[in-house]
Protein backbone atom coordinates (compact mmCIF):
# COMPACT_ATOMS: atom_id res chain seq x y z
CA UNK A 1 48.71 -58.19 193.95
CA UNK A 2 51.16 -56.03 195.57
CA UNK A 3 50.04 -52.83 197.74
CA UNK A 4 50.88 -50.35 195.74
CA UNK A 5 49.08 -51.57 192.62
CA UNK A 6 45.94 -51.72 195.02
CA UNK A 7 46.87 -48.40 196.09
CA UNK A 8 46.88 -46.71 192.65
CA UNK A 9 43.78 -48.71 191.56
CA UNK A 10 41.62 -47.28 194.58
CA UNK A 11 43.64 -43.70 193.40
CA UNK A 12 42.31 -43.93 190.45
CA UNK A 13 38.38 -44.86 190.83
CA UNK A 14 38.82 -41.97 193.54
CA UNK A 15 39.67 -39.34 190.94
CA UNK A 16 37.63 -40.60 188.15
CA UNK A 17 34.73 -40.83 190.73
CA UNK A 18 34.90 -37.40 191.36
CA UNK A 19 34.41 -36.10 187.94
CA UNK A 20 30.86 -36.41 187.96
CA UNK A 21 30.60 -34.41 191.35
CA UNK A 22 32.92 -31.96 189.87
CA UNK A 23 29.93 -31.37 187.00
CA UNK A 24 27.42 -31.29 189.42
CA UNK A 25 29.00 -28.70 191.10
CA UNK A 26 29.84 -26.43 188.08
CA UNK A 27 26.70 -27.21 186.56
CA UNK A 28 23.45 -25.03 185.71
CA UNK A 29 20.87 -25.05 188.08
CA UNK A 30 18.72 -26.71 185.36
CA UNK A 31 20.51 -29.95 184.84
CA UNK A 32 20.75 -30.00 188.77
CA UNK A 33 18.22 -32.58 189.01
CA UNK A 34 18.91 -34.94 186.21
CA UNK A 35 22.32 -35.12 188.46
CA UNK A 36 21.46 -35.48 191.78
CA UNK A 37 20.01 -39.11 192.48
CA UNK A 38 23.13 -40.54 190.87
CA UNK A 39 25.46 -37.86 192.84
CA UNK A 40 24.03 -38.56 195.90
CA UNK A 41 23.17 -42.25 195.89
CA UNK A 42 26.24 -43.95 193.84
CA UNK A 43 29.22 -41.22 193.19
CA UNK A 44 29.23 -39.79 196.98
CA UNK A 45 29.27 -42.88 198.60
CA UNK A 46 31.77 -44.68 196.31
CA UNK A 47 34.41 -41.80 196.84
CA UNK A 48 33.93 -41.98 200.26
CA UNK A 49 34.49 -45.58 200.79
CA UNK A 50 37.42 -45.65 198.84
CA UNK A 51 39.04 -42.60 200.10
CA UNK A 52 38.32 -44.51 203.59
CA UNK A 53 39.76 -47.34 202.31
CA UNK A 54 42.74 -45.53 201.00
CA UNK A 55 42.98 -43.57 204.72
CA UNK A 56 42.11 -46.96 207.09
CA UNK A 57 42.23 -50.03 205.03
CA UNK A 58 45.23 -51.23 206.69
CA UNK A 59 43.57 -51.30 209.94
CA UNK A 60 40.67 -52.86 208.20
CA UNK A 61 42.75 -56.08 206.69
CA UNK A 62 44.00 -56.27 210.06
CA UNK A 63 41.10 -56.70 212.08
CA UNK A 64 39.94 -59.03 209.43
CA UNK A 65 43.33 -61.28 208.74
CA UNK A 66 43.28 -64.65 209.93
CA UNK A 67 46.53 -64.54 211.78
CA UNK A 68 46.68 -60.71 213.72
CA UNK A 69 50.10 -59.69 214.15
């Protein structure tokens, strides 16, 4: 798979990650619960690693390649 197809694929669970924290944001503080476990425990998390991955993978396959360059 070439890099920029793994590129857009991270891209794009990045953005479609962040629609749920977009609702819990914007939504009324009554729903605010039903929300927050999966906001906090899976969505957060998720768009973090990715957008880490997307920032510092590079450096990440490297440490980890079998032959470092």
């Amino acid at each position: 798979m070439r890099e920029i197809t793994k590129r857009r694929i991270f891209r794009t669970i990045h953005l479609v990650l962040a629609i749920p924290i977009i609702g819990y944001i914007y939504s009324p503080f009554a729903v605010l619960p039903d929300y927050a476990p999966a906001t906090r425990f899976v969505f957060f998390p998720a768009i973090a690693l990715s957008g880490l991955w997307m920032w510092k993978g590079h450096l990440v396959r490297r440490v980890f390649s079998k032959n470092p360059t």
